[in-house]
N, C-alpha and C. Protein backbone atom coordinates (compact mmCIF):
# COMPACT_ATOMS: atom_id res chain seq x y z
N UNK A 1 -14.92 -1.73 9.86
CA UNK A 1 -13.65 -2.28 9.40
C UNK A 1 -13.88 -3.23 8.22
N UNK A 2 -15.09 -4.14 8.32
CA UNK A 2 -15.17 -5.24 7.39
C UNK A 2 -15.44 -3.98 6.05
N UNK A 3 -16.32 -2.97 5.77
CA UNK A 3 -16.56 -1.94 4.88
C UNK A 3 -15.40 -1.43 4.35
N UNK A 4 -14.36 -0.90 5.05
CA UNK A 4 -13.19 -0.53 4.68
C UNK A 4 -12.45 -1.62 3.72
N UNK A 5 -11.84 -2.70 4.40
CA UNK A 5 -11.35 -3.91 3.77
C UNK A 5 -12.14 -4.55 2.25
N UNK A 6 -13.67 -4.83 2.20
CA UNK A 6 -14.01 -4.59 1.13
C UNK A 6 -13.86 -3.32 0.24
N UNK A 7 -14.56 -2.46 0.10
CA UNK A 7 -13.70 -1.32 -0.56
C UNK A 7 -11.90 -1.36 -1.00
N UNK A 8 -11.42 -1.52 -0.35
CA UNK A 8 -9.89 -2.07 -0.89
C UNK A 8 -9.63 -3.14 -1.71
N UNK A 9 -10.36 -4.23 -1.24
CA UNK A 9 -10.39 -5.13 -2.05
C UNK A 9 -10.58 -4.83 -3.59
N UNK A 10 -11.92 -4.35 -3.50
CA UNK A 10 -12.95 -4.23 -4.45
C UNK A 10 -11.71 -3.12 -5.32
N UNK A 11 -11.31 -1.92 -5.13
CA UNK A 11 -10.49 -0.90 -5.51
C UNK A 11 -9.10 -1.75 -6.46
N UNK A 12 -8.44 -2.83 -5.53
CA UNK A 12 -7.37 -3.33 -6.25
C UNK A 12 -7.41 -4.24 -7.21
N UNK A 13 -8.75 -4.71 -6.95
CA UNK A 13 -9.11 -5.39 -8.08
C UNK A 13 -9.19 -4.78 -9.37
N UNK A 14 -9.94 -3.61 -9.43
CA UNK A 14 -10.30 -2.56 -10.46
C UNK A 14 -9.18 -1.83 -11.04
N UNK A 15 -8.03 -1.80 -9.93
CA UNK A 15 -6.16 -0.96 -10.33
C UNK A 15 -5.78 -2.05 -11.32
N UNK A 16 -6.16 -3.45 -11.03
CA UNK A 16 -5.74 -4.77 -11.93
C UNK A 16 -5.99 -4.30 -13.53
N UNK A 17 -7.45 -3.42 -13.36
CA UNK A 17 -7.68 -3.91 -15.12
C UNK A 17 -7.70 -2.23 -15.57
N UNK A 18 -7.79 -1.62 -14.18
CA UNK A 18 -8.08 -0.03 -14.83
C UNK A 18 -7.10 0.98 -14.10
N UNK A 19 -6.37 2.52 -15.36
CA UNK A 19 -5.70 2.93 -14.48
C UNK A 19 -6.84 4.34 -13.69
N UNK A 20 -6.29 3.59 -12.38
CA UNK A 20 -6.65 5.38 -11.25
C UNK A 20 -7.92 6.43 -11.49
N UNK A 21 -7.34 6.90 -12.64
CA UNK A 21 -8.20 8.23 -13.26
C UNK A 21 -9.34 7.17 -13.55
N UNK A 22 -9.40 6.09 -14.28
CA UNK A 22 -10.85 5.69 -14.69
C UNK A 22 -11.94 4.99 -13.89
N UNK A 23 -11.29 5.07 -12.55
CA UNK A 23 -12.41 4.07 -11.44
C UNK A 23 -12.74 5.10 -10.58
N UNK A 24 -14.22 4.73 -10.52
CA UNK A 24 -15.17 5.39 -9.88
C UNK A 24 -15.96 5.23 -8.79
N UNK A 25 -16.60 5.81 -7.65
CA UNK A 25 -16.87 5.07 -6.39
C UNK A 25 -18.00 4.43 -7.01
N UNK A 26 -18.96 4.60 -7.57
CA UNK A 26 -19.87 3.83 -8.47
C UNK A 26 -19.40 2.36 -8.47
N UNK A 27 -17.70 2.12 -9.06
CA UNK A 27 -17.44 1.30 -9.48
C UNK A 27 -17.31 0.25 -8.74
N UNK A 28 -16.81 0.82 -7.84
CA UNK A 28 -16.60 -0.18 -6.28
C UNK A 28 -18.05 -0.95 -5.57
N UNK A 29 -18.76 -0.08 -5.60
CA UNK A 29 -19.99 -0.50 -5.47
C UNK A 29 -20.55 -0.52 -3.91
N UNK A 30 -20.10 0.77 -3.28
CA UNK A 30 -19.86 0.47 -2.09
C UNK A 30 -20.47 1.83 -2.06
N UNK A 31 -21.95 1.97 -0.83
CA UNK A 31 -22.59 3.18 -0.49
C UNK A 31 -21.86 3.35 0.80
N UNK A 32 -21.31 2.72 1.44
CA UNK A 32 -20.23 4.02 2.54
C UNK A 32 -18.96 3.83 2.29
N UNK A 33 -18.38 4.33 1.00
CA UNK A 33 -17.21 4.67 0.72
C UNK A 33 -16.89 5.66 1.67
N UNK A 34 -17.73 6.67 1.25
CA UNK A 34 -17.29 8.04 1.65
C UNK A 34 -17.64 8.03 3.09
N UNK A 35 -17.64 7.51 3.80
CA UNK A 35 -17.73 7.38 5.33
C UNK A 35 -16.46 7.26 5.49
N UNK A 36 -15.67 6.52 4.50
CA UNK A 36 -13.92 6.20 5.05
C UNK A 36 -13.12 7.00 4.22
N UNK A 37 -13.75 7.77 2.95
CA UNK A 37 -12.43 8.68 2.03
C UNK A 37 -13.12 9.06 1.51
N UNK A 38 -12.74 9.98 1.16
CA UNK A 38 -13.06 11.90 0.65
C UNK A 38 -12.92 11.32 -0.92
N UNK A 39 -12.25 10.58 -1.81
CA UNK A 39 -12.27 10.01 -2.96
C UNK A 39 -11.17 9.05 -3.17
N UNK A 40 -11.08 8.59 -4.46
CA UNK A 40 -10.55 7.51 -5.35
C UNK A 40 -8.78 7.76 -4.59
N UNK A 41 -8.53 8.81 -4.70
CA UNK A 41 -7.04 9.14 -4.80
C UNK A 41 -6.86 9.25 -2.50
N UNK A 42 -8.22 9.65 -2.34
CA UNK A 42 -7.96 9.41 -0.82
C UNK A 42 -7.56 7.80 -0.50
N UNK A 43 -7.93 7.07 -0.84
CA UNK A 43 -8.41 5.44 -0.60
C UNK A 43 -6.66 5.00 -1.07
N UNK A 44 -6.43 5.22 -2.41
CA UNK A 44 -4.80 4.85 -2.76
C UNK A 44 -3.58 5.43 -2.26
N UNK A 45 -4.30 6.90 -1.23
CA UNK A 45 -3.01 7.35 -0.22
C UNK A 45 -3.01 6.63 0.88
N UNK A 46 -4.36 5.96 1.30
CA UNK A 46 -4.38 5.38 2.49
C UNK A 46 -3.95 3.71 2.19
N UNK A 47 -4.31 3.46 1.25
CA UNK A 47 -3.25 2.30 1.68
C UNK A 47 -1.60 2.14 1.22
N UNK A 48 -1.23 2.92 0.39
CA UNK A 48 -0.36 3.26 0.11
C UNK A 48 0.65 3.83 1.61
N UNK A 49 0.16 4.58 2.31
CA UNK A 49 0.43 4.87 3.73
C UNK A 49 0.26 3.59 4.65
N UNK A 50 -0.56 2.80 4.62
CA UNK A 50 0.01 1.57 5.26
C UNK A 50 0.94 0.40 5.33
N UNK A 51 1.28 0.81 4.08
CA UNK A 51 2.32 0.02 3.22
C UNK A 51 3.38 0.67 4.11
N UNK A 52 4.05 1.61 3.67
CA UNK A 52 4.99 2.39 4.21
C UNK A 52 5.19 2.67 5.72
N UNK A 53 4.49 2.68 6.44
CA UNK A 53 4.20 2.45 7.66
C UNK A 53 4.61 1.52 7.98
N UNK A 54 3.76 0.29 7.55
CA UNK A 54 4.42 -1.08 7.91
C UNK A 54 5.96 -1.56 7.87
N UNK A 55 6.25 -1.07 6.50
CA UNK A 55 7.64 -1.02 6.46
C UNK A 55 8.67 -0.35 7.14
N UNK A 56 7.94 0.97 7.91
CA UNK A 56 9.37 2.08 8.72
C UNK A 56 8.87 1.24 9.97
N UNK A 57 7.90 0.64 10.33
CA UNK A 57 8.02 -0.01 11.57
C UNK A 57 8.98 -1.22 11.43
N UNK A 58 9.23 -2.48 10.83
CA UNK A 58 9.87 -2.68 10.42
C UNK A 58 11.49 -2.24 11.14
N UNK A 59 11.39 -1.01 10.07
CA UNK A 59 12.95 -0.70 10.30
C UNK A 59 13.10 -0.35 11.68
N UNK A 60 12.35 0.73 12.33
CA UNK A 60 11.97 1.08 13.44
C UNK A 60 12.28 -0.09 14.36
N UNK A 61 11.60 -1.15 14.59
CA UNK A 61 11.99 -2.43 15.25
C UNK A 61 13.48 -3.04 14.98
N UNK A 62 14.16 -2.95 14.12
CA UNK A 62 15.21 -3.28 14.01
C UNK A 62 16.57 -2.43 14.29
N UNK A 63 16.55 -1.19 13.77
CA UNK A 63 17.47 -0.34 14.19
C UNK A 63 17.45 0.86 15.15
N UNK A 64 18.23 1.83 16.00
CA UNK A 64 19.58 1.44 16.04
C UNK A 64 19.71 0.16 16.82
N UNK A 65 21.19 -0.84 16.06
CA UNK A 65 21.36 -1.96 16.77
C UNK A 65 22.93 -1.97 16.41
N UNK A 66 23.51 -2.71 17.69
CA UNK A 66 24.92 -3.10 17.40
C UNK A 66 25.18 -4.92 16.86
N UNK A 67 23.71 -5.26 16.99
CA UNK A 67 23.99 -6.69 16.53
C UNK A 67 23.39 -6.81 14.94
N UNK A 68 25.25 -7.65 14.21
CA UNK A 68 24.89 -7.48 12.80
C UNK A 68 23.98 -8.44 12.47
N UNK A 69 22.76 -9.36 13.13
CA UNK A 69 21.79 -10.03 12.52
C UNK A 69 20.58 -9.03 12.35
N UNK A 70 20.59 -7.84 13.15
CA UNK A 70 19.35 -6.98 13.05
C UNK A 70 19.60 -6.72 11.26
N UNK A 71 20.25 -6.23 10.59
CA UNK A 71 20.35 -6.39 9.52
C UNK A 71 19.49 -7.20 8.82
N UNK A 72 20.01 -8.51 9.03
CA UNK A 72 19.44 -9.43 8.33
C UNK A 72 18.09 -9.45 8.92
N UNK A 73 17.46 -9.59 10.05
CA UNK A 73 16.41 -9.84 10.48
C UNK A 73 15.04 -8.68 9.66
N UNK A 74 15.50 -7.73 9.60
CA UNK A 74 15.09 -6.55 8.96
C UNK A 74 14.57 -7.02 7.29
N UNK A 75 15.64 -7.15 6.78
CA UNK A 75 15.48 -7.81 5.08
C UNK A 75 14.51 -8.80 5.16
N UNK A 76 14.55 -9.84 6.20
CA UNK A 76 13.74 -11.02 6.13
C UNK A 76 12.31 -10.34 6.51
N UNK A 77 11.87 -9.83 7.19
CA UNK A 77 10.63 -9.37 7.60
C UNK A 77 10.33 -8.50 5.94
N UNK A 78 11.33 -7.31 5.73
CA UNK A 78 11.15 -6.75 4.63
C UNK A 78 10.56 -7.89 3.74
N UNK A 79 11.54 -8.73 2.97
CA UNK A 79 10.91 -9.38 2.33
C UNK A 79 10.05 -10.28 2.24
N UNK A 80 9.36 -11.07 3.33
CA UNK A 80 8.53 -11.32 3.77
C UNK A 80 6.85 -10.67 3.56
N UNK A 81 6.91 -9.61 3.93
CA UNK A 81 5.96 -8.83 3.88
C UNK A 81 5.45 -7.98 2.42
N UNK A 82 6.43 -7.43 1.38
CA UNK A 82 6.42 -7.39 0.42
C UNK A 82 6.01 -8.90 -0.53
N UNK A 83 6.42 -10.56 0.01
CA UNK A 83 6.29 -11.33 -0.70
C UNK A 83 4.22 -11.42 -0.54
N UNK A 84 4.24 -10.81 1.01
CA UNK A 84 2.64 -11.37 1.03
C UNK A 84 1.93 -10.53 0.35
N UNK A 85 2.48 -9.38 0.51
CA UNK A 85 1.56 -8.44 -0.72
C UNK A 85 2.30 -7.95 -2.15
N UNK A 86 2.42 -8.82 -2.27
CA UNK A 86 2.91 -8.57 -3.98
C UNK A 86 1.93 -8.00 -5.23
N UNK A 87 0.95 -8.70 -4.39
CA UNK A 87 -0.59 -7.38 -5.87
C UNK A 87 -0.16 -6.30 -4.94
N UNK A 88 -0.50 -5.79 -4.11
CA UNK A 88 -0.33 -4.15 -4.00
C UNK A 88 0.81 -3.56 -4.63
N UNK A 89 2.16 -4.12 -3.71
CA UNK A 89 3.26 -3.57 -4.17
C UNK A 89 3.40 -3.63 -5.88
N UNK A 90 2.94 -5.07 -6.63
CA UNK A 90 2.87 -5.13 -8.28
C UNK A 90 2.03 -3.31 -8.99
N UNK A 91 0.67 -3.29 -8.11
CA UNK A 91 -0.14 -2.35 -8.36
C UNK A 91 0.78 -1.03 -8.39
N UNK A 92 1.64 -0.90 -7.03
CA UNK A 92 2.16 0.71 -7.17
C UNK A 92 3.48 0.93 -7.62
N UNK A 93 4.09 -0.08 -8.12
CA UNK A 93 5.25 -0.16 -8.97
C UNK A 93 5.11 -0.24 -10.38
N UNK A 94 3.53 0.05 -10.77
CA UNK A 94 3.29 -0.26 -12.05
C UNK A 94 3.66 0.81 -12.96
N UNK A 95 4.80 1.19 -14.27
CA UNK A 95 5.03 2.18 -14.75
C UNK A 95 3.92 3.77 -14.86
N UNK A 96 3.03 3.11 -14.70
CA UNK A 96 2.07 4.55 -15.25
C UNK A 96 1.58 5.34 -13.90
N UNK A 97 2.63 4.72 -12.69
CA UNK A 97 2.36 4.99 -11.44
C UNK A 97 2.79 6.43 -11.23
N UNK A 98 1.74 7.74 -9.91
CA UNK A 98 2.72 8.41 -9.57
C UNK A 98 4.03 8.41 -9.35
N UNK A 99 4.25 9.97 -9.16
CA UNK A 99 5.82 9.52 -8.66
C UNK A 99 5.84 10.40 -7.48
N UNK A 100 4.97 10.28 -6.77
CA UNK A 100 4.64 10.46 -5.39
C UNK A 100 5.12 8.57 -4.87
N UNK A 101 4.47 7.59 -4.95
CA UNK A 101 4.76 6.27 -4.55
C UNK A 101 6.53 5.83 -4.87
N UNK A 102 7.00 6.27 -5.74
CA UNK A 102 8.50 6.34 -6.39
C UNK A 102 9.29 6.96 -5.82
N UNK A 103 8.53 8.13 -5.14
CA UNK A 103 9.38 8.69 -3.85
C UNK A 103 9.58 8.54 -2.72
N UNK A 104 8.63 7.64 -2.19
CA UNK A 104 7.99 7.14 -1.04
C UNK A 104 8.85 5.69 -0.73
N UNK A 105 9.30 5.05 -1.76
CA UNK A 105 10.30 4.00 -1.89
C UNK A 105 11.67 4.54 -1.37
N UNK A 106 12.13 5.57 -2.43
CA UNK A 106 13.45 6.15 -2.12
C UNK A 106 13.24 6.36 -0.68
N UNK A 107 12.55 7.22 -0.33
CA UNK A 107 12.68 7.64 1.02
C UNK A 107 12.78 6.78 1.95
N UNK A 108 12.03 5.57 1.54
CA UNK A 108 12.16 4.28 2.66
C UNK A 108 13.49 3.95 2.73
């Protein structure tokens, strides 16, 4: 787990200054990458999928409800959780982003 979490780290750091196509497992610097992803674009579906996850749970926990604070309670966690990860979410909202992640919003 601690291997995984570095590797991510290390990855979003590198989305900061480089796009996608130009980072390399080399770059990361990490000899069991590939113990946790098949490549570069495996690693940004998987957290990209936890993102989203996190968020339909989220909704999941809140609706169906007949009480109108689930609403609100929902937004607050929403935003909440988006405020703590704001480099990721900054990272996959970044214009030169798929539009696989752009769809993945809508759909939310």
């Amino acid at each position: 787990m601690e291997d995984r979490r570095a590797i991510k780290e290390a990855f979003l750091k590198l989305l900061q200054e480089k796009d996608i196509n130009k980072i390399t497992v080399s770059d990361l610097g990490r000899v069991t990458f590939y113990l946790h992803y098949k490549d570069i674009f495996d690693l940004d579906e998987q957290i990209e999928n936890e993102l989203f996850d996190q968020l339909g749970s989220f909704y999941d926990a809140s609706f169906p409800s007949d009480d109108p604070l689930s609403m609100l309670a929902f937004i607050e966690k929403m935003t909440e959780y988006i405020y703590q990860n704001a480099e990721i979410f900054t990272l996959l909202t970044k214009p030169k982003r798929n539009i696989v992640t752009i769809e993945k919003f809508k759909d939310l």
